[in-house]
Protein backbone atom coordinates (compact mmCIF):
# COMPACT_ATOMS: atom_id res chain seq x y z
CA UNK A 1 78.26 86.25 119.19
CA UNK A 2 77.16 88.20 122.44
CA UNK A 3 74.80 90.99 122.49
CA UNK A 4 77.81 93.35 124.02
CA UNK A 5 80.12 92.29 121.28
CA UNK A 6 77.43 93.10 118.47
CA UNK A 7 76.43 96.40 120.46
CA UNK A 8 80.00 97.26 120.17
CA UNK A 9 80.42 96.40 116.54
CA UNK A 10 77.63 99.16 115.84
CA UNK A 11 78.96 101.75 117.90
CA UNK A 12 82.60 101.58 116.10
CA UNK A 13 80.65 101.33 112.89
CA UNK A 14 78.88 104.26 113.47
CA UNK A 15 82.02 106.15 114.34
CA UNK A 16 83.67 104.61 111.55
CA UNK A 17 80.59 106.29 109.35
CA UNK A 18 81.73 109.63 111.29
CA UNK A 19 84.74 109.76 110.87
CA UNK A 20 84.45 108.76 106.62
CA UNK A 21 82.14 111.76 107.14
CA UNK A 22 84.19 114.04 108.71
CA UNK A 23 87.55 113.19 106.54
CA UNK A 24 85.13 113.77 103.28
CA UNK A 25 83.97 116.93 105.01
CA UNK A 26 87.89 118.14 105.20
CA UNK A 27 88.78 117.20 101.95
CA UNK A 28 85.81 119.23 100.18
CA UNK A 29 86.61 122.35 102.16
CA UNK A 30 90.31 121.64 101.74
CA UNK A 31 89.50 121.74 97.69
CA UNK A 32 87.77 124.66 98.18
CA UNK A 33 90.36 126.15 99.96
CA UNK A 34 92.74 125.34 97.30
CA UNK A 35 90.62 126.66 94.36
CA UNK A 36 90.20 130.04 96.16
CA UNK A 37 94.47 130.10 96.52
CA UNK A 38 94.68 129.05 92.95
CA UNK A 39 95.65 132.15 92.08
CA UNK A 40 98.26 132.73 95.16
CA UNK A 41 99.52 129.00 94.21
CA UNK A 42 100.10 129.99 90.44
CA UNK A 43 102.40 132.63 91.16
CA UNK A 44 104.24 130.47 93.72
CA UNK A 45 104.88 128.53 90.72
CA UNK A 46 106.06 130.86 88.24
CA UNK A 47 108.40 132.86 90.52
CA UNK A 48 110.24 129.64 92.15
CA UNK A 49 111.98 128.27 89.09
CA UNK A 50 114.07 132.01 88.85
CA UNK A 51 116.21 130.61 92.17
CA UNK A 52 117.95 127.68 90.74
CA UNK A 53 118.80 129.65 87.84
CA UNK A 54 122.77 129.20 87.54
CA UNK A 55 123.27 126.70 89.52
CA UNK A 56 124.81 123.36 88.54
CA UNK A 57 122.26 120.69 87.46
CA UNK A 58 122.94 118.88 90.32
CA UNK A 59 122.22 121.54 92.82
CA UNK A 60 118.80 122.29 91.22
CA UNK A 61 116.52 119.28 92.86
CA UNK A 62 118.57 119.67 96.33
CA UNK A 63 117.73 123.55 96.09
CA UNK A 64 114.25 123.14 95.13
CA UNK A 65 114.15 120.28 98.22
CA UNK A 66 115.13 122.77 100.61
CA UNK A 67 113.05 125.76 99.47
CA UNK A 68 109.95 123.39 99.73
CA UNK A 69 110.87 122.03 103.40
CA UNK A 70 111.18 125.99 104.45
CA UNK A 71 108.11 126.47 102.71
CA UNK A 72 105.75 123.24 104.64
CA UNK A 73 107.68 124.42 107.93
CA UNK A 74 106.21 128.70 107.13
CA UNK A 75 103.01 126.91 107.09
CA UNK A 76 102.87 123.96 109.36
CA UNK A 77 104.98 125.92 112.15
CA UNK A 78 104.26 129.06 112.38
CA UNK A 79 101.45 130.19 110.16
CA UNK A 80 98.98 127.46 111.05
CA UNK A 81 99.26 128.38 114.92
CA UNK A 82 99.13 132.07 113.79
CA UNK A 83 95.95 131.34 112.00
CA UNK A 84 94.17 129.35 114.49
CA UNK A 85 95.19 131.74 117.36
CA UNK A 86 93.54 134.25 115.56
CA UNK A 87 90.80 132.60 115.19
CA UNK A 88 89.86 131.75 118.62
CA UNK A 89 91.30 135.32 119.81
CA UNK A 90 90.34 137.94 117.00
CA UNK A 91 88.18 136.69 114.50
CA UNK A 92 87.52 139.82 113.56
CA UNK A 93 90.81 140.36 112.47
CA UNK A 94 90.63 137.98 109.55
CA UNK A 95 88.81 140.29 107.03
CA UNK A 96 90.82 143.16 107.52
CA UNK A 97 94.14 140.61 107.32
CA UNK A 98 92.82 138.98 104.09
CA UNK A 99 92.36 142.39 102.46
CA UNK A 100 96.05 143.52 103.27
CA UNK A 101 97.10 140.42 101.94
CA UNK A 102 94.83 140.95 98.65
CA UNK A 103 96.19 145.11 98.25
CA UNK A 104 100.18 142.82 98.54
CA UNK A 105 99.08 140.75 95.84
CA UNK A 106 97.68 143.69 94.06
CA UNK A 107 100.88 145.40 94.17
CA UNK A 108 103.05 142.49 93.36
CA UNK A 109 100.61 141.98 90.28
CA UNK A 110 101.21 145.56 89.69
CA UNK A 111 104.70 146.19 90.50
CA UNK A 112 105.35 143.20 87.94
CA UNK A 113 103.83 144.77 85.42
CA UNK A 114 105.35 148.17 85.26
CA UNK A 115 108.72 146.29 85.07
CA UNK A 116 107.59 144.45 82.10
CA UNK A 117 107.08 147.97 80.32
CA UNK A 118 109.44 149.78 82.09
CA UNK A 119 112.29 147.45 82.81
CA UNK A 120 114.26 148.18 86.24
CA UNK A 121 111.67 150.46 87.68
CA UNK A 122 111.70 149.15 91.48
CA UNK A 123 112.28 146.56 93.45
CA UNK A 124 109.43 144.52 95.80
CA UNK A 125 110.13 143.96 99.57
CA UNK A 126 111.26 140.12 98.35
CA UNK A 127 113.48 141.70 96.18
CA UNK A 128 115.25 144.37 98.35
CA UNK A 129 118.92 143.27 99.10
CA UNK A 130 119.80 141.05 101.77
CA UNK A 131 123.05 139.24 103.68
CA UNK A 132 126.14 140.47 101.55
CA UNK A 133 127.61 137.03 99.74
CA UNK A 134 130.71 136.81 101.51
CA UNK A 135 128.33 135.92 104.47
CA UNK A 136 127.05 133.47 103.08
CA UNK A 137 127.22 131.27 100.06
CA UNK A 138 125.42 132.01 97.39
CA UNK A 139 122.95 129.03 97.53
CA UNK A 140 121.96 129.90 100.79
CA UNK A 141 121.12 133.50 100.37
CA UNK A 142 119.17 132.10 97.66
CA UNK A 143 117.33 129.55 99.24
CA UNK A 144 116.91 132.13 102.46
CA UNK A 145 115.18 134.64 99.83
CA UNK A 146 112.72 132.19 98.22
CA UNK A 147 111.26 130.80 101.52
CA UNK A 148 111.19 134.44 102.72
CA UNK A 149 109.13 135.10 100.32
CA UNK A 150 107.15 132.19 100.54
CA UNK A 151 106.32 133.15 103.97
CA UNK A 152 104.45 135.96 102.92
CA UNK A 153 102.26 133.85 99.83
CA UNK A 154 102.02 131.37 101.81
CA UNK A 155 100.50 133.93 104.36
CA UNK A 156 97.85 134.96 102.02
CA UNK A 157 96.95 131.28 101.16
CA UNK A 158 96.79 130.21 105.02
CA UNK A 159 94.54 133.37 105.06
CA UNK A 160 92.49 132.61 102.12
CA UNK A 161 91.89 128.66 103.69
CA UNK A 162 90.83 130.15 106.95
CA UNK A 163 88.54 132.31 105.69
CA UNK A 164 87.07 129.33 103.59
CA UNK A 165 85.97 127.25 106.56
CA UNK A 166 84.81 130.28 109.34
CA UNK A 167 82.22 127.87 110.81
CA UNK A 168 84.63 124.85 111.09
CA UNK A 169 85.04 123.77 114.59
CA UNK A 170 88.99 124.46 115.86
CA UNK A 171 90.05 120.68 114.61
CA UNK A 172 88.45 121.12 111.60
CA UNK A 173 89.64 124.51 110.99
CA UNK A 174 93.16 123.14 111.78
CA UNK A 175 92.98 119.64 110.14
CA UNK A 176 92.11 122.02 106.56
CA UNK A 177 95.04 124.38 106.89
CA UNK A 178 97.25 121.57 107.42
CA UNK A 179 95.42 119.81 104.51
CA UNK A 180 95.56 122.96 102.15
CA UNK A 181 99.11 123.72 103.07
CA UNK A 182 101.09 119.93 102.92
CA UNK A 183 99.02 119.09 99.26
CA UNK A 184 99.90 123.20 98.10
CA UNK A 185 103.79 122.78 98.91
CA UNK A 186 103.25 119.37 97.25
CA UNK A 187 101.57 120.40 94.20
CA UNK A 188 103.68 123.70 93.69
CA UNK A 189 106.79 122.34 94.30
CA UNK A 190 106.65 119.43 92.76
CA UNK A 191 105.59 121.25 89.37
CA UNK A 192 108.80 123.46 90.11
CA UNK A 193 110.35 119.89 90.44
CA UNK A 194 109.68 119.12 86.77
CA UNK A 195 109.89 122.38 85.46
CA UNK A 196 113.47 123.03 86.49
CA UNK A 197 114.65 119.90 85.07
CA UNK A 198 112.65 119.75 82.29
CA UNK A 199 115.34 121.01 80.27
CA UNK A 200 117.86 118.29 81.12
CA UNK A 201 115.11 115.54 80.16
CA UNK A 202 114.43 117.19 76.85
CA UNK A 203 118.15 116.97 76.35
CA UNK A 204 118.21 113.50 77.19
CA UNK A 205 115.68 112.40 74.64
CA UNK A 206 117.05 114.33 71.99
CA UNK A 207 120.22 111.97 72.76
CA UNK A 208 118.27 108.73 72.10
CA UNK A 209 117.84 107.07 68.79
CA UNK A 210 114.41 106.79 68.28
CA UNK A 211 113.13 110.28 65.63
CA UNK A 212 110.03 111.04 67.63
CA UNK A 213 111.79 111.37 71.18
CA UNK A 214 114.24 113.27 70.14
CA UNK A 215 111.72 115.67 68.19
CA UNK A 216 109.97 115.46 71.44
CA UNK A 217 113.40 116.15 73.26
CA UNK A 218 114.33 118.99 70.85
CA UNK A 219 110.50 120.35 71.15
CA UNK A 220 110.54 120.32 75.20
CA UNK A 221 113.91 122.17 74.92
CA UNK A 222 113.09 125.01 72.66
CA UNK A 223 109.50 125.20 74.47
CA UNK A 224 110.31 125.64 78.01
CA UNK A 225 111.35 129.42 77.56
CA UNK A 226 108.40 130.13 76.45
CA UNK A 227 106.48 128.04 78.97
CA UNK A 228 107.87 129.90 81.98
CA UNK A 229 107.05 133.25 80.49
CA UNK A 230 103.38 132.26 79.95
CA UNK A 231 103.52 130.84 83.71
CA UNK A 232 104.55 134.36 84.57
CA UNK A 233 102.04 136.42 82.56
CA UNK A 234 99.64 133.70 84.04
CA UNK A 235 100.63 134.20 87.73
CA UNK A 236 100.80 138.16 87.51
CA UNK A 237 97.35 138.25 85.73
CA UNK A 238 96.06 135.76 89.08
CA UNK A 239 97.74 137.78 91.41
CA UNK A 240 95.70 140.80 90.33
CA UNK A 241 92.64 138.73 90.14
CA UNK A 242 92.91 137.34 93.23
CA UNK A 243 94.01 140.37 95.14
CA UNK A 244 91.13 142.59 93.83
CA UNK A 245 88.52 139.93 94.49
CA UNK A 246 89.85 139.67 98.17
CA UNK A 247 89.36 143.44 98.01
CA UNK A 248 85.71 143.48 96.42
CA UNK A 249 84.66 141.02 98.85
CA UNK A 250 85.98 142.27 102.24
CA UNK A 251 84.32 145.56 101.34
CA UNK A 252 81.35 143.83 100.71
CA UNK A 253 81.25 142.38 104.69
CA UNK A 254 81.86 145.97 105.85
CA UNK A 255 78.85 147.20 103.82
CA UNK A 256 80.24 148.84 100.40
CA UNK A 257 78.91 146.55 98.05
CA UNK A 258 78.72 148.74 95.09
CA UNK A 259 81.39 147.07 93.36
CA UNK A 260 80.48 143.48 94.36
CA UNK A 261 77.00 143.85 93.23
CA UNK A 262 78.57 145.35 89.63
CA UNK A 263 80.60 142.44 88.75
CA UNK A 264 77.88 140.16 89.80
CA UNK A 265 75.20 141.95 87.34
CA UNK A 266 78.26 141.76 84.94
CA UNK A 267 78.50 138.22 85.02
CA UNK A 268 75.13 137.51 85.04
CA UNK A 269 74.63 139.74 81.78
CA UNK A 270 77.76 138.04 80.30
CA UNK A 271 75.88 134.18 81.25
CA UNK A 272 72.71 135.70 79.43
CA UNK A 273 74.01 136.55 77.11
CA UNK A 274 76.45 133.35 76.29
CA UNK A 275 74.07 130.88 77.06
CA UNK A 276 76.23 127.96 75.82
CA UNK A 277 79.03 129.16 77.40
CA UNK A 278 77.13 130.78 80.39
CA UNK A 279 79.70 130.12 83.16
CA UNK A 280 82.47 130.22 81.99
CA UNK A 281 81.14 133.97 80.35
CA UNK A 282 80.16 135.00 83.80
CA UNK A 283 83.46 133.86 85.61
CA UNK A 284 85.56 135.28 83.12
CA UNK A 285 83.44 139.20 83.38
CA UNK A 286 84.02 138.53 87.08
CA UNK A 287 87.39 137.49 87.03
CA UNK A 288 88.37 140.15 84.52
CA UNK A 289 86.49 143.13 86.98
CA UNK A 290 88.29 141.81 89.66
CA UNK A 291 91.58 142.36 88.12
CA UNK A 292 91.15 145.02 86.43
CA UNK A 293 90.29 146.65 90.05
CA UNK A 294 93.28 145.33 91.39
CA UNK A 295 95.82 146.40 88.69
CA UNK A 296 94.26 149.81 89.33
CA UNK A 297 94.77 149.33 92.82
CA UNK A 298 98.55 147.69 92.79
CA UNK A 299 99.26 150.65 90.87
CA UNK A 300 98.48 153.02 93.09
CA UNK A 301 100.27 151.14 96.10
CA UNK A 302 103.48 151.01 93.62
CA UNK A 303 104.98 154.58 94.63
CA UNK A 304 103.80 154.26 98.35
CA UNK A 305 105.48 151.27 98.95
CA UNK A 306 108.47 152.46 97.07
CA UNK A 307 109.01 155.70 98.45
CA UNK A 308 107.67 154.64 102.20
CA UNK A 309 107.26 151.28 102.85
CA UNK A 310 110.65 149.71 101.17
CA UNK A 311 113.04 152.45 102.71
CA UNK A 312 111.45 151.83 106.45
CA UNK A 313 111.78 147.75 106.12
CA UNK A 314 115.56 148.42 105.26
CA UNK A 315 116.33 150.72 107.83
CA UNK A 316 114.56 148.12 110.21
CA UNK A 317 116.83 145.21 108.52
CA UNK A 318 120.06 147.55 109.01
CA UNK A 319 119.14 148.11 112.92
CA UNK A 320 118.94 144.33 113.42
C-alpha cells in the first residue's frame, strides 16, 4: 500500500474520530436541552389529547398526524431560523426572551389552576375564540388551534435549547435545535399517539378470550381517565416550575440573586439533611421554590392578561 494512500487513511480516520466527537458532543447538549424543556414538553403532552376529543376513532391518529407535522414545521421553519438569527444578531436578547417565555408559562400554570377551583374563570390567549365553524370544518379549526398553540411552547422550548448551548458554534447551535425539536415532536406526539387510542386497545383486549387481557383491557379502560388528569396536574405543576426557575435564573444574570442563592441554600440544607436521599431532597426544595415563585407570579399576571392583554390580541385578530 503507498505511503499517500496510508497518509490518507489517517487523515479520514482522524476526521472520522471528529466527527464521532462532534455528533456525541450534539447529542449530550441535545439531552440537556431536552431535560431543561421537560417541563415545557410535559404540558405539550397533557393538553394535546383534549383536540381529538369527539372525533370519530378514525380521525384521531390522522388528527394527531397533522397537529405533529404543524408542530416539527413551528420549529424546523420558522423558530429555528428565529433562534439562530438571534443569536448571531442580538444575543442579548435571549435572557430577556426566555424570561417572557417563563412569566407565559407561569401564567398558563396559573391561569390553570384558578379554573380548577373556580371553574370558567377566563380564558388563555390559546383559548380565545377563533374562525367561526361555518368557515371552516370543525377538524380544521381544531387542528389550526393546537399547532397555534404549539407555536408558542414550542417557542419556549426552542428558547430553553438555545440558551443550553450559548458557546456552541452556529452549526452546532443549529444542528441541537434541530436535534431537540425533531426527537421533542417525536417523543410528545407519539405519547399523544398512544394515549388517544389507548382506549380503543383496552377495548380490544377486553374482547379477547384470554381472563388476564381482558382484565388488562378492562383495567386500561377504566384507568385512562384518571391517567390524563394526573398528566394534567403533572404538566400545570411543571409549567410553574419551569416558568419560575426561568425567572430565578434570568434575574440571577442581571444581578438579583437573592432568590437564586435562597433555593440553592434550601437545597443544600434539604441534601444535608437527607443524606440518603440527598439529591433528590435538594432538587425537589429547588423545584418546589421555583414553583411556588411562579404560581405566585402566574397569579399575578392572571388579571393583567385578562383585562389587557386578551382584549388587545382580539381586537388585533378582528382588524386582520
Amino acid at each position: 500500500m503507498s505511503v499517500g494512500l496510508i497518509a490518507l487513511l489517517d487523515d479520514v480516520a482522524a476526521l472520522a474520530k471528529v466527527a464521532a466527537a462532534s455528533l456525541d458532543d450534539i447529542g449530550g447538549q441535545a439531552m440537556k436541552a431536552g431535560a431543561k424543556a421537560a417541563g415545557v414538553v410535559i404540558d405539550d403532552a397533557a393538553v394535546t389529547p383534549r383536540y381529538v376529543v369527539g372525533f370519530a376513532a378514525a380521525r384521531e391518529l390522522p388528527i394527531v398526524g397533522r397537529i405533529a407535522w404543524g408542530s416539527l414545521k413551528n420549529k424546523l421553519l420558522f423558530l429555528l431560523p428565529g433562534a439562530l438569527a438571534l443569536s448571531l444578531l442580538a444575543p442579548w436578547a435571549i435572557t430577556p426572551l426566555l424570561m417572557l417565555g417563563g412569566a407565559y408559562l407561569c401564567f398558563e400554570g396559573a391561569e390553570k389552576v384558578i379554573e380548577a377551583i373556580f371553574p370558567h374563570h377566563g380564558m388563555t390567549l390559546s383559548q380565545s375564540p377563533g374562525l367561526a365553524e361555518g368557515d371552516r370544518s370543525l377538524e380544521d379549526q381544531k387542528v389550526a388551534s393546537a399547532i397555534q398553540t404549539d407555536f408558542i411552547l414550542s417557542a419556549e422550548i426552542m428558547a430553553i435549547t438555545l440558551a443550553t448551548v450559548p458557546e456552541a458554534s452556529f452549526i452546532g447551535q443549529a444542528a441541537v435545535l434541530a436535534v431537540v425539536g425533531i426527537g421533542i415532536t417525536l417523543v410528545v406526539y407519539g405519547a399523544v399517539a398512544l394515549i388517544v387510542k389507548a382506549d380503543d386497545a383496552g377495548v380490544a383486549l377486553a374482547r379477547t378470550g384470554s381472563a388476564p387481557l381482558r382484565a388488562l383491557g378492562r383495567g386500561i379502560v377504566f384507568g385512562m381517565p384518571y391517567l390524563l388528569k394526573a398528566l394534567a396536574i403533572i404538566g400545570t405543576a411543571a409549567m410553574v416550575w419551569v416558568g419560575g426557575g426561568i425567572i430565578v435564573h434570568g434575574l440571577e444574570e442581571y444581578g438579583i440573586g437573592g432568590l437564586a442563592h435562597a433555593l440553592h441554600a434550601g437545597s443544600d440544607a434539604a441534601a444535608a439533611a437527607l443524606p440518603a436521599i440527598g439529591g433528590l431532597a435538594g432538587w425537589f426544595v429547588a423545584a418546589l421554590g421555583s414553583g411556588i415563585l411562579g404560581l405566585i407570579l402566574g397569579a399575578a399576571l392572571v388579571p393583567v392578561v385578562e383585562k389587557l392583554v386578551i382584549p388587545a390580541w382580539r381586537r388585533l385578530r378582528n382588524r386582520a
